[in-house]
C-alpha atoms as a PDB file:
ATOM      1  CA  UNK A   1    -112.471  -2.174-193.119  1.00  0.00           C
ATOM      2  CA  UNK A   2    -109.988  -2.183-195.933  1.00  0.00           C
ATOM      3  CA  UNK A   3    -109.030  -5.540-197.585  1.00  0.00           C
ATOM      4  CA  UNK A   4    -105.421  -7.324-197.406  1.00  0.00           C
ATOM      5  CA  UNK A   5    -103.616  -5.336-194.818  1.00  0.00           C
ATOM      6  CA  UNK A   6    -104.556  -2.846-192.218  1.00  0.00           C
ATOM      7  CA  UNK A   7    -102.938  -1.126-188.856  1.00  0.00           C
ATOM      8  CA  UNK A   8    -102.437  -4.633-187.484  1.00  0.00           C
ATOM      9  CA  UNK A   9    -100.921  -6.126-190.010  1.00  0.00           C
ATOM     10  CA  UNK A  10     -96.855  -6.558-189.060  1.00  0.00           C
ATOM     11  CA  UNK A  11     -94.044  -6.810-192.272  1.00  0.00           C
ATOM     12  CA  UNK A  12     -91.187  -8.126-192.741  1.00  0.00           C
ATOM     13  CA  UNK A  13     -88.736  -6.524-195.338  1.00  0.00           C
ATOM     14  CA  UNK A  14     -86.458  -8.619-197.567  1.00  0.00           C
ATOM     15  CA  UNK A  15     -83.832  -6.547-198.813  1.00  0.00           C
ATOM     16  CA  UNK A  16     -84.035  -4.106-195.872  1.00  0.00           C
ATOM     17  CA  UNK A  17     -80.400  -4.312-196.325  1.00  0.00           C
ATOM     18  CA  UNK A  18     -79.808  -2.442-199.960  1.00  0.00           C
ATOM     19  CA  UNK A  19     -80.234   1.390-201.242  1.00  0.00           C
ATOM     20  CA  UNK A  20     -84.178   0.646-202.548  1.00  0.00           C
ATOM     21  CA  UNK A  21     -85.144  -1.376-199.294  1.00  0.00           C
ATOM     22  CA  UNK A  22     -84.080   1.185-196.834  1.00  0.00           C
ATOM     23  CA  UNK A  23     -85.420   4.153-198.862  1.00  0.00           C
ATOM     24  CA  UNK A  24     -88.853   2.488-199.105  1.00  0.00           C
ATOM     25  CA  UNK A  25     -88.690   1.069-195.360  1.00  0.00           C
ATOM     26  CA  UNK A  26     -88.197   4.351-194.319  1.00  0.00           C
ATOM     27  CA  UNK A  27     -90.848   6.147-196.398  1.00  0.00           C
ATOM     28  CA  UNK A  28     -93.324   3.494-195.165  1.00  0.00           C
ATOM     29  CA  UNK A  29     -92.381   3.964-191.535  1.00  0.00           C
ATOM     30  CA  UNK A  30     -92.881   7.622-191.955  1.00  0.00           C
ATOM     31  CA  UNK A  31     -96.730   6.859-192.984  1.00  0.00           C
ATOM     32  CA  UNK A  32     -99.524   6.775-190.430  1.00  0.00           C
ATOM     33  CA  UNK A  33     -98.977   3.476-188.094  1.00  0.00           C
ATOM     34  CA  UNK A  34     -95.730   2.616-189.888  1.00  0.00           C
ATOM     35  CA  UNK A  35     -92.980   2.385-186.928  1.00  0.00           C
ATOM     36  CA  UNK A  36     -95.201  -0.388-185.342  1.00  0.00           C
ATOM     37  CA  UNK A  37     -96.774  -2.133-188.842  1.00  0.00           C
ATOM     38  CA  UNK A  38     -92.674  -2.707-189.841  1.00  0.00           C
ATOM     39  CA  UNK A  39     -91.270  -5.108-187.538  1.00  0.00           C
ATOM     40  CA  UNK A  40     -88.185  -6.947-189.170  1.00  0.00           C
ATOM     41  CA  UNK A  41     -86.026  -7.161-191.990  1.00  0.00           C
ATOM     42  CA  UNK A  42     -83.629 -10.001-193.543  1.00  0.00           C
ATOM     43  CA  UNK A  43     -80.588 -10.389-194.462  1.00  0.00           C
ATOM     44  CA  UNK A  44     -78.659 -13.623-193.650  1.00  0.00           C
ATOM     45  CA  UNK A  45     -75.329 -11.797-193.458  1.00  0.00           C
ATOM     46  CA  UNK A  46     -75.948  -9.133-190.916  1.00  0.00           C
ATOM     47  CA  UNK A  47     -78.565 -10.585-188.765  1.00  0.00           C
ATOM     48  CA  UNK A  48     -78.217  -9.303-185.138  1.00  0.00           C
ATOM     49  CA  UNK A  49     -77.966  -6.008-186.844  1.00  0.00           C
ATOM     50  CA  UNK A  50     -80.532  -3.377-186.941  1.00  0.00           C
ATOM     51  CA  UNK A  51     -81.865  -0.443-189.720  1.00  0.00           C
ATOM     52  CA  UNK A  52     -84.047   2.281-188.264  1.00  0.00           C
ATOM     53  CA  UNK A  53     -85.066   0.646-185.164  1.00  0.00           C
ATOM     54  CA  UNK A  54     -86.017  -2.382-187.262  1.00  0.00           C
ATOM     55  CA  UNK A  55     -84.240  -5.630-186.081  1.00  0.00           C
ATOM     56  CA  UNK A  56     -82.748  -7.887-188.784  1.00  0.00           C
ATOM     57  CA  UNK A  57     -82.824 -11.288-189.156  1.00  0.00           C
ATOM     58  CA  UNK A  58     -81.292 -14.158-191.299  1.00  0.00           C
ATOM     59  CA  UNK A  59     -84.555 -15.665-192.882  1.00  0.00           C
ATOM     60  CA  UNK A  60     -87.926 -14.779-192.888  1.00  0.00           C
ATOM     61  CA  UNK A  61     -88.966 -18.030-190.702  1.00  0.00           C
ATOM     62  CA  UNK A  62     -86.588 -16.118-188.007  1.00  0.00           C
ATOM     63  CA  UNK A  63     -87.926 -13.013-188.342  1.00  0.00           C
ATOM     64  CA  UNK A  64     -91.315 -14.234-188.036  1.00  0.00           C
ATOM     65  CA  UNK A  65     -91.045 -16.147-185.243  1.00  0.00           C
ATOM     66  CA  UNK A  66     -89.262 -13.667-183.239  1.00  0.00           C
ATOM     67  CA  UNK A  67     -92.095 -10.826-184.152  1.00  0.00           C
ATOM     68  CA  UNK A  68     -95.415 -12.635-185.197  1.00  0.00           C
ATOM     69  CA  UNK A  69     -95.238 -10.739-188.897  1.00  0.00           C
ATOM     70  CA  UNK A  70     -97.547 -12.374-191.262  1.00  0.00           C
ATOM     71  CA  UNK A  71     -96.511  -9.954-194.262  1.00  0.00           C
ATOM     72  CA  UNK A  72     -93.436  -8.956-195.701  1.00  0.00           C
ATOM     73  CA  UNK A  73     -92.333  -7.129-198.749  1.00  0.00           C
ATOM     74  CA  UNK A  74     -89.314  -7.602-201.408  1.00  0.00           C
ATOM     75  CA  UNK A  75     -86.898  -5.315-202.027  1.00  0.00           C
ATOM     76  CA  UNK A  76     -84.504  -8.077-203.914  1.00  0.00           C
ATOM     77  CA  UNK A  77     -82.693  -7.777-206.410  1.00  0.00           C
ATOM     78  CA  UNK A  78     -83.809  -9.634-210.146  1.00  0.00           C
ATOM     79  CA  UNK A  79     -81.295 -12.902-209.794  1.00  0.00           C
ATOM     80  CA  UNK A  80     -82.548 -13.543-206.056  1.00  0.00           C
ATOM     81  CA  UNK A  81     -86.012 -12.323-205.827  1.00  0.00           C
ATOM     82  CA  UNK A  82     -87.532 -15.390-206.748  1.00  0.00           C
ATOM     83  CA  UNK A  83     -85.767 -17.406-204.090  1.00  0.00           C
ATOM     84  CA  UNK A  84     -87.530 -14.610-201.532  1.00  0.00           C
ATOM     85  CA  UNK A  85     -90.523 -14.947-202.589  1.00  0.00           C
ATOM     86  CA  UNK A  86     -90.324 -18.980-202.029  1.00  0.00           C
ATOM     87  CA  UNK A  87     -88.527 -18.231-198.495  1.00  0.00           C
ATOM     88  CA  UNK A  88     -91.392 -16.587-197.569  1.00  0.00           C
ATOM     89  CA  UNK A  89     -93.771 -18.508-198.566  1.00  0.00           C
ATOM     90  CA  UNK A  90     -91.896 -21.654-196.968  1.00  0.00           C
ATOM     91  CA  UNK A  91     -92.584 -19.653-193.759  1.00  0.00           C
ATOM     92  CA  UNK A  92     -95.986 -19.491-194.207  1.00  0.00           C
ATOM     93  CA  UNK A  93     -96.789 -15.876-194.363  1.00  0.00           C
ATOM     94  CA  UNK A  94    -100.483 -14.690-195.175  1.00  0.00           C
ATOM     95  CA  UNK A  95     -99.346 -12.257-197.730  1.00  0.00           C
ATOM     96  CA  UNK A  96     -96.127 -10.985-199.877  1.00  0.00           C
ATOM     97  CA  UNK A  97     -95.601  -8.237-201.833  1.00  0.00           C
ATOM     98  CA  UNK A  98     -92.895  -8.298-204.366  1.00  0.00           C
ATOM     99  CA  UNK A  99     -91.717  -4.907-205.778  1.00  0.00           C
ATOM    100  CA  UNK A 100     -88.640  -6.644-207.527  1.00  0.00           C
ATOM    101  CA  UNK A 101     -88.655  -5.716-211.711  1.00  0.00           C
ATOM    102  CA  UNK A 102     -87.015  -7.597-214.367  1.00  0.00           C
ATOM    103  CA  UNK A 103     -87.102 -11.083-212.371  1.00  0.00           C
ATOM    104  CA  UNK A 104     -86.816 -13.788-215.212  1.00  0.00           C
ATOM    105  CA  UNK A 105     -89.893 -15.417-216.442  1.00  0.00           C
ATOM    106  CA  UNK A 106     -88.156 -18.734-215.816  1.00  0.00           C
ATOM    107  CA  UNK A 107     -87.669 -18.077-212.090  1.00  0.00           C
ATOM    108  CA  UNK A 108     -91.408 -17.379-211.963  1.00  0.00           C
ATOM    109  CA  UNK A 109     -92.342 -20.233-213.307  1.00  0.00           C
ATOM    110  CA  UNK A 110     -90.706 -22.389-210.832  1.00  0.00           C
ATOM    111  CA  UNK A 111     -91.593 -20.960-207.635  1.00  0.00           C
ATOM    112  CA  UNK A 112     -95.843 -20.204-208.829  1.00  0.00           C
ATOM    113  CA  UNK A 113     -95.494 -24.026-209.433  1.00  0.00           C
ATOM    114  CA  UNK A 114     -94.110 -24.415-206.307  1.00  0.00           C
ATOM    115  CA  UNK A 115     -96.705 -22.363-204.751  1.00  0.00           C
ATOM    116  CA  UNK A 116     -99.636 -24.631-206.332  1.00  0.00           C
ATOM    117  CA  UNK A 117     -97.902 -27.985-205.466  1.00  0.00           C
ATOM    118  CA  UNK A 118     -97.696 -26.592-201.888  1.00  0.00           C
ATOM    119  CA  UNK A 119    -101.328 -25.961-202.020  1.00  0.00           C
ATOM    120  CA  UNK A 120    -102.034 -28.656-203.529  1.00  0.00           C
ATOM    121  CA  UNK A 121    -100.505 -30.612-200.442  1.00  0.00           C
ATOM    122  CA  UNK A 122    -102.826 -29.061-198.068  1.00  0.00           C
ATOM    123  CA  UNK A 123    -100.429 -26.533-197.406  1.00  0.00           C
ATOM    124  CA  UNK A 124    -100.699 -22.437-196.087  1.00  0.00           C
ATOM    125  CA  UNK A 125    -101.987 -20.969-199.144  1.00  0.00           C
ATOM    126  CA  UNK A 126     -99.586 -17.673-199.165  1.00  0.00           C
ATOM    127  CA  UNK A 127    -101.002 -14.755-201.239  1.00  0.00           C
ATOM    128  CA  UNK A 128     -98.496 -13.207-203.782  1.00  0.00           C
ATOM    129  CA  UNK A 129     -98.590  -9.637-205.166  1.00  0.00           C
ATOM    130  CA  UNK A 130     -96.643  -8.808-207.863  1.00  0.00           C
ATOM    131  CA  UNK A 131     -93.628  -8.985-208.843  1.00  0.00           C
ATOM    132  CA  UNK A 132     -93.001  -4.900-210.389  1.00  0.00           C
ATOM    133  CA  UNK A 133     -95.781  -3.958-208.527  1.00  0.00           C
ATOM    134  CA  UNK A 134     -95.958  -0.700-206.504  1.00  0.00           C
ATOM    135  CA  UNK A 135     -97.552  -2.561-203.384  1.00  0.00           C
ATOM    136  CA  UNK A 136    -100.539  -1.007-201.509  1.00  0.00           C
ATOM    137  CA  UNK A 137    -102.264   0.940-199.369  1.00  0.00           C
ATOM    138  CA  UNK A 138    -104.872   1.505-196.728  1.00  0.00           C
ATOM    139  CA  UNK A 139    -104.981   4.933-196.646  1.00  0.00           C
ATOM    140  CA  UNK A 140    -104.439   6.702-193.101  1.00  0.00           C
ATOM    141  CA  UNK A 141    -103.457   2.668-191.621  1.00  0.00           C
ATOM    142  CA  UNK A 142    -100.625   1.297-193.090  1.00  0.00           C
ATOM    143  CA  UNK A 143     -98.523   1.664-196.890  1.00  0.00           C
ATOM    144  CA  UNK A 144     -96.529  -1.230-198.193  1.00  0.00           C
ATOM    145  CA  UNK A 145     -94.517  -0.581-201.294  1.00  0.00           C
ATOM    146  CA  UNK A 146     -93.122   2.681-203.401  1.00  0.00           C
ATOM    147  CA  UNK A 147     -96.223   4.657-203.704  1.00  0.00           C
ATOM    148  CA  UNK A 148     -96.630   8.707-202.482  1.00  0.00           C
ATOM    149  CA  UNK A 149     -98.510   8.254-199.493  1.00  0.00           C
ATOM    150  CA  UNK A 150     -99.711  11.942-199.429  1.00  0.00           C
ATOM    151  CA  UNK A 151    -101.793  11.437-202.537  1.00  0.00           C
ATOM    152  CA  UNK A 152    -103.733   8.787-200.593  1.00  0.00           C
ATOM    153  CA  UNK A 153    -106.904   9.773-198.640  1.00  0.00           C
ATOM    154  CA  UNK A 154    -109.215   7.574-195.991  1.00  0.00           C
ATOM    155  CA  UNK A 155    -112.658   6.637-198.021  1.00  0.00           C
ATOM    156  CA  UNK A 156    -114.766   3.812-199.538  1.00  0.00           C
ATOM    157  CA  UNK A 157    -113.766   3.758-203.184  1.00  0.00           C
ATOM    158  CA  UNK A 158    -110.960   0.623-203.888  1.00  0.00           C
ATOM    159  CA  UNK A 159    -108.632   0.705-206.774  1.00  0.00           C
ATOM    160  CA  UNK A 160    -106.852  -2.178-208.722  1.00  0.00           C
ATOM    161  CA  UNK A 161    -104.463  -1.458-211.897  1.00  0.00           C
ATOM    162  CA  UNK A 162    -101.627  -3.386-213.061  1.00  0.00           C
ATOM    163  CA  UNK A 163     -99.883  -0.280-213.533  1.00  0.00           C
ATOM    164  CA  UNK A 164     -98.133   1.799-210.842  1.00  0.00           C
ATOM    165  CA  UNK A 165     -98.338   4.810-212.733  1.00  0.00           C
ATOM    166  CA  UNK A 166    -102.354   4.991-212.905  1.00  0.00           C
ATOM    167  CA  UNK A 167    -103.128   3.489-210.157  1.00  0.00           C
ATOM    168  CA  UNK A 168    -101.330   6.698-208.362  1.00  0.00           C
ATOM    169  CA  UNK A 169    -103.485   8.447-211.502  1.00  0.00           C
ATOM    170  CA  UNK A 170    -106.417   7.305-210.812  1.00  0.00           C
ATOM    171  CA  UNK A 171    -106.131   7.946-206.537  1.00  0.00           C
ATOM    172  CA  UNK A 172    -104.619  11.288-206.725  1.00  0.00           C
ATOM    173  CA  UNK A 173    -108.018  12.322-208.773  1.00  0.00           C
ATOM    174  CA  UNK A 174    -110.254  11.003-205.933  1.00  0.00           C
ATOM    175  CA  UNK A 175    -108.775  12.397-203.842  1.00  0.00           C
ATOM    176  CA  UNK A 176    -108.998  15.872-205.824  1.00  0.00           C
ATOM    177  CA  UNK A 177    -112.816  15.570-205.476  1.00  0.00           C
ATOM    178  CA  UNK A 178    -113.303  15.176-202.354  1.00  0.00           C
ATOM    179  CA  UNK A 179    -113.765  10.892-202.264  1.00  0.00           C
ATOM    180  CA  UNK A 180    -111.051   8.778-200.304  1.00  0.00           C
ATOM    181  CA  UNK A 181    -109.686   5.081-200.819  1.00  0.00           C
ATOM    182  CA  UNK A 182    -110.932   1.746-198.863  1.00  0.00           C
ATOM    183  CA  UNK A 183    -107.887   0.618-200.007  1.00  0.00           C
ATOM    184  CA  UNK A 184    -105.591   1.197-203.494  1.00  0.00           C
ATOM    185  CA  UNK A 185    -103.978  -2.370-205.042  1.00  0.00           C
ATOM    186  CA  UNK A 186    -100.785  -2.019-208.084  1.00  0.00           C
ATOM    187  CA  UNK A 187    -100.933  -5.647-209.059  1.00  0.00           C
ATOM    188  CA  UNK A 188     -98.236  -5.020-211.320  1.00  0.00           C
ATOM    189  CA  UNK A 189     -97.631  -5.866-214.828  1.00  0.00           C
ATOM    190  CA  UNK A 190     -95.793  -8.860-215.230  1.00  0.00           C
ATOM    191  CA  UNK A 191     -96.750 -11.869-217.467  1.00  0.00           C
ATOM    192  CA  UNK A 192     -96.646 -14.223-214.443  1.00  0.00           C
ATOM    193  CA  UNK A 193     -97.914 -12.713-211.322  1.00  0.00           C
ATOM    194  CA  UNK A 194     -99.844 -13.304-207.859  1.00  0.00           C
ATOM    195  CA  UNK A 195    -103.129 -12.189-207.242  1.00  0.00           C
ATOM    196  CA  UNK A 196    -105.291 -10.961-210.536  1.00  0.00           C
ATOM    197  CA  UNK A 197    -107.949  -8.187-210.820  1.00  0.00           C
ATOM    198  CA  UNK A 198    -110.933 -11.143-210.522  1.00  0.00           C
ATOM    199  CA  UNK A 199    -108.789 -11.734-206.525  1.00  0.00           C
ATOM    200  CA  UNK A 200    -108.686  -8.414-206.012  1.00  0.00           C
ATOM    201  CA  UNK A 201    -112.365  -7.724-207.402  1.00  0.00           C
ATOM    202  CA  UNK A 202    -113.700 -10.311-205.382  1.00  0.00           C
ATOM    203  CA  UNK A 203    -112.359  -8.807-202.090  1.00  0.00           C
ATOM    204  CA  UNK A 204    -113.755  -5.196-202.846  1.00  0.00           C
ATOM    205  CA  UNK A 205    -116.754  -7.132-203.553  1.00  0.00           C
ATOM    206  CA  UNK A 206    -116.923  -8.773-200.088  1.00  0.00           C
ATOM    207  CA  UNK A 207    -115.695  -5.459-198.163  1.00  0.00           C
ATOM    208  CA  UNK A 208    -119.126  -4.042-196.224  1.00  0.00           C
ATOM    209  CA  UNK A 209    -116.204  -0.408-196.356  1.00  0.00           C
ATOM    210  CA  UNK A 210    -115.703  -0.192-200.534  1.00  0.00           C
ATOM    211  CA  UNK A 211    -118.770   1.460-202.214  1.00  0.00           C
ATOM    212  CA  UNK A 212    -117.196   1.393-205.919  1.00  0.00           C
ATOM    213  CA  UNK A 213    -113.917   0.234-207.850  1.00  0.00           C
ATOM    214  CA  UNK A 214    -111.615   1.859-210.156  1.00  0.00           C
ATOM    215  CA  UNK A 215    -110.003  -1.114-212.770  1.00  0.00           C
ATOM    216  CA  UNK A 216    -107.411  -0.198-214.223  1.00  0.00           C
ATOM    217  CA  UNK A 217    -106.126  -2.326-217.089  1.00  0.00           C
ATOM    218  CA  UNK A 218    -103.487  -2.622-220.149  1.00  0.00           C
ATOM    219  CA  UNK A 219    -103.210  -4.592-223.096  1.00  0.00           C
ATOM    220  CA  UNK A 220    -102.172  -8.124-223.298  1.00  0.00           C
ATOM    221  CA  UNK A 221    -103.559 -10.984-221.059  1.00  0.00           C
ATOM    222  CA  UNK A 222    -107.002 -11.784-220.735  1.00  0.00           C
ATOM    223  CA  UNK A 223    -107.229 -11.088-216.944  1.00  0.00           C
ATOM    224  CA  UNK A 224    -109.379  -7.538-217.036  1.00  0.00           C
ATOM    225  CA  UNK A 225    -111.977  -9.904-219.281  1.00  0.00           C
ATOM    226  CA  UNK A 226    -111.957 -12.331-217.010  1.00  0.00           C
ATOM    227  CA  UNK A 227    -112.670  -9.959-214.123  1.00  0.00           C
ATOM    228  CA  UNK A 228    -115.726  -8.306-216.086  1.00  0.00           C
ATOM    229  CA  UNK A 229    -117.164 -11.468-216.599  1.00  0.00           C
ATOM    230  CA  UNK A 230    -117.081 -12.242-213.309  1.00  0.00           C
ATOM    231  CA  UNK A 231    -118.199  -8.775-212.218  1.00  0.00           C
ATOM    232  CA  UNK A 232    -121.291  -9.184-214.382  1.00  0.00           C
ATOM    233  CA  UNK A 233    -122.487 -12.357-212.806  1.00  0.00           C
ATOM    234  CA  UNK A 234    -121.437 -11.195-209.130  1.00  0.00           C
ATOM    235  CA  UNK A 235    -120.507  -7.665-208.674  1.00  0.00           C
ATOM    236  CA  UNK A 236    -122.595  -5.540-205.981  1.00  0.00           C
ATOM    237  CA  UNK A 237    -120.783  -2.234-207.024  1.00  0.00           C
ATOM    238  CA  UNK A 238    -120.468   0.164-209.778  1.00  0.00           C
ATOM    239  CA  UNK A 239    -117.241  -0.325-211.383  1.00  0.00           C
ATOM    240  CA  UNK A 240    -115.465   2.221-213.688  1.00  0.00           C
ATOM    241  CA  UNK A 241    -112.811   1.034-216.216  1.00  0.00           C
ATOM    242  CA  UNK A 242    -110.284   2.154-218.518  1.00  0.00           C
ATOM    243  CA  UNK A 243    -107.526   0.054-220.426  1.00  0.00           C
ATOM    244  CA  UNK A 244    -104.193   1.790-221.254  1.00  0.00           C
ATOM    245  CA  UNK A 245    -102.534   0.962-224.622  1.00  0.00           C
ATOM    246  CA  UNK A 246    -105.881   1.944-227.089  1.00  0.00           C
ATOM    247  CA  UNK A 247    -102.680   3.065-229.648  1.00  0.00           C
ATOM    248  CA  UNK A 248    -100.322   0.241-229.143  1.00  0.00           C
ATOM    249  CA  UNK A 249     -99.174  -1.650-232.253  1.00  0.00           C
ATOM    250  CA  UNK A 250     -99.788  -5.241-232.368  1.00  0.00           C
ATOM    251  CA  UNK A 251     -96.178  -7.519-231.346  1.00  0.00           C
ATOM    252  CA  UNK A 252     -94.863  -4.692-229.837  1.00  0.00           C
ATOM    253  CA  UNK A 253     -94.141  -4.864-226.171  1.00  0.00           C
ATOM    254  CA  UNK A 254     -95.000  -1.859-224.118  1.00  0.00           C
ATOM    255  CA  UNK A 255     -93.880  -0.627-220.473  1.00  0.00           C
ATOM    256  CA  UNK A 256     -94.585  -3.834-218.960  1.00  0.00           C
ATOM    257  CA  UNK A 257     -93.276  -7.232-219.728  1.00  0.00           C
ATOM    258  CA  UNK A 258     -97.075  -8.735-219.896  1.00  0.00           C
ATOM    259  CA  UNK A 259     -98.166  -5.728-222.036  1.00  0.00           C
ATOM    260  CA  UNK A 260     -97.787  -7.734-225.580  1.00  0.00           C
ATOM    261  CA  UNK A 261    -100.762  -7.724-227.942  1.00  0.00           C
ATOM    262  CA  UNK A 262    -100.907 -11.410-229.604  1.00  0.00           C
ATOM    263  CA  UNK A 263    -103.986 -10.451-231.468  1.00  0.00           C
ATOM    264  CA  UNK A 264    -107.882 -10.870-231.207  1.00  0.00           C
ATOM    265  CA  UNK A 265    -109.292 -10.478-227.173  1.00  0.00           C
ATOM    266  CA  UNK A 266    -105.807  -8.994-225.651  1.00  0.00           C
ATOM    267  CA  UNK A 267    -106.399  -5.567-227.093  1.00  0.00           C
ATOM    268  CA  UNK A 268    -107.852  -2.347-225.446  1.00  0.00           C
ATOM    269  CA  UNK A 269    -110.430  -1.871-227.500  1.00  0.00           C
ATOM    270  CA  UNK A 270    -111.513  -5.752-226.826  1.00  0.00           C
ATOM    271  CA  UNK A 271    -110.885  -5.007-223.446  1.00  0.00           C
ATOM    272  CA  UNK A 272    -112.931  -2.375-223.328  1.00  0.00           C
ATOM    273  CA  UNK A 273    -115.992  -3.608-225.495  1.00  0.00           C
ATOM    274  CA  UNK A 274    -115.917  -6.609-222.535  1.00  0.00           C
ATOM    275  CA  UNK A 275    -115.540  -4.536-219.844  1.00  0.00           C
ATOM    276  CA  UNK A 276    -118.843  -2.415-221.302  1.00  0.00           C
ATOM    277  CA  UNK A 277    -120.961  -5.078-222.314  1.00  0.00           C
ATOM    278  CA  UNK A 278    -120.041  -6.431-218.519  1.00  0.00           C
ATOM    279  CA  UNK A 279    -121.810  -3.397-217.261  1.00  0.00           C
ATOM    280  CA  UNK A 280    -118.794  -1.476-216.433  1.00  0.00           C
ATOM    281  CA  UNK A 281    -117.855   2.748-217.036  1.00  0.00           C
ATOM    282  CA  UNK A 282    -115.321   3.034-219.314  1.00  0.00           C
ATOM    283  CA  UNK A 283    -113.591   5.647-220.681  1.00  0.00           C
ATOM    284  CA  UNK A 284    -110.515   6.187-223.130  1.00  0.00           C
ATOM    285  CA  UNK A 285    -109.528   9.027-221.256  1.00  0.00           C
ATOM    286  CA  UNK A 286    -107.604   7.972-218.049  1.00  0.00           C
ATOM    287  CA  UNK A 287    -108.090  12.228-216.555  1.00  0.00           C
ATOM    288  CA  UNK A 288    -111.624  11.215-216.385  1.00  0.00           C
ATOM    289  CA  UNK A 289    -111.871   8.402-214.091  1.00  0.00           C
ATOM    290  CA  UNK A 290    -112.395  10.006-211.020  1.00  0.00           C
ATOM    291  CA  UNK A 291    -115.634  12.221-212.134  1.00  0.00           C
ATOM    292  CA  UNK A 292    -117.015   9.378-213.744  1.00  0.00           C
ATOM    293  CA  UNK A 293    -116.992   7.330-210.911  1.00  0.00           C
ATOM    294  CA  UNK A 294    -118.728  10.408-208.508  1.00  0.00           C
ATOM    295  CA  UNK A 295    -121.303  10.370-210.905  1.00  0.00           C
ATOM    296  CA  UNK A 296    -122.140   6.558-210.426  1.00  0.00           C
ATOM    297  CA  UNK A 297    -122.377   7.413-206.757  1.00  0.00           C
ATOM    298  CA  UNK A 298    -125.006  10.070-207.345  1.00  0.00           C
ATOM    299  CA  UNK A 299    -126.791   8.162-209.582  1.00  0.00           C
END
């Protein structure tokens, strides 16, 4: 089992067409079922054109209907990315990833609102991960996004972070020690995102294949508290956490657009008293989440 995509799953790249989209396609070809799990790329100027095998398309609703994908991932540029991720969710796609940094608050606004008044109309509920998120991974099935595949390793412990960085951290030292990954989720670290560590908690949770969860965290936002609370009332599964930004100055932004400190429950200390009291691992030192988390297994 792994949760949100496996060797069946079939994407769709927007952006094929540019420098990052074809790097990334390619790399993600190159991992385990990749030449059949990439079916189709966009781009409404050269449709009927082709990049690696993979046949292009002008919109996502074409490029779905001609291959059956129910994923695809964004490799658009800031100024258009938002559009993409609407486009894809006007096709009715299960899930999209959406690598894209730097797209404007503003833009994100409009299209999550048009993603809940869609809903809200009793239509297809599309996922959304990200934006500036690294994508993810079922190790050994299928990689969607920018992370080093080689790090990854088959297993049943999952791992969430909102920061690309550590979430390749916190994988390559499970990997290290022997323990493998159900599957690895960067839900990136913008203010307004997709899915949330609670969504992402809650399907590690429900997946019979993921023994225990890495959460990975940063300042600003009250998501990782929201998550702990929720793991304390329904989590089945040791969880180890650690929140990045323990030094960060208050006001100051850091890395990440969402990483702002407004003061009181958005810091990492808060973060981490919630996450403890929540019955969670923690640690303030990021080198030690792996051995932590073997010990919880032996416990």
């Amino acid at each position: 089992m792994s949760i949100l995509i496996n060797k069946d799953t079939r994407v769709i790249t927007q952006g094929i067409t540019g420098k990052t989209g074809q790097f990334h396609t390619k790399g993600c070809q190159g991992y385990a079922n990749g030449r059949a799990c990439f079916v189709a790329g966009v781009n409404p100027k050269k449709a009927g054109e082709s990049f690696e095998g993979i046949p292009i398309h002008a919109t996502v609703k074409d490029a779905k209907a001609a291959t059956g994908a129910n994923v695809s991932v964004i490799y658009v540029p800031p100024a258009g990315a938002a559009a993409a991720i609407w486009e894809a969710v006007e096709a009715d796609l299960d899930l999209v990833i959406c690598i894209t940094e730097g797209i404007p608050v503003k833009d994100m606004l409009e299209v999550r609102n048009k993603m809940k008044r869609k809903e809200a109309a009793g239509g297809k509920q599309t996922l959304l991960l990200g934006p500036n998120c690294p994508g993810l991974i079922t190790p050994d099935e299928i990689k969607i996004g920018i992370m080093p595949g080689h790090i990854h390793r088959k297993g049943r412990i999952g791992v969430v972070s909102r920061s690309g960085t550590l979430t390749y951290e916190a994988v390559a030292q499970l990997t290290e020690i022997g323990l493998g990954q159900s599957s690895a989720v960067g839900i990136g670290g913008d203010p307004i995102n997709g899915l949330k560590h609670l969504d992402v908690m809650k399907l590690f949770n429900d997946d019979p294949d993921t023994d225990a969860v890495i959460m990975i965290g940063e300042i600003g936002g009250p998501d990782e508290a929201e998550a702990a609370r929720w793991c304390q009332a329904h989590m089945k599964k040791p969880v180890v956490g650690f929140i990045a930004g323990v030094t960060a100055p208050a006001g100051k932004r850091m890395g990440h657009a969402g990483a702002l400190i407004s003061g009181g429950a958005d810091t990492a200390d808060a973060k981490l008293a919630i996450m403890e009291a929540c019955g969670f691992t923690v640690t303030r030192n990021p080198s030690e989440m792996a051995r932590l988390l073997k010990g919880l297994l032996k416990a």
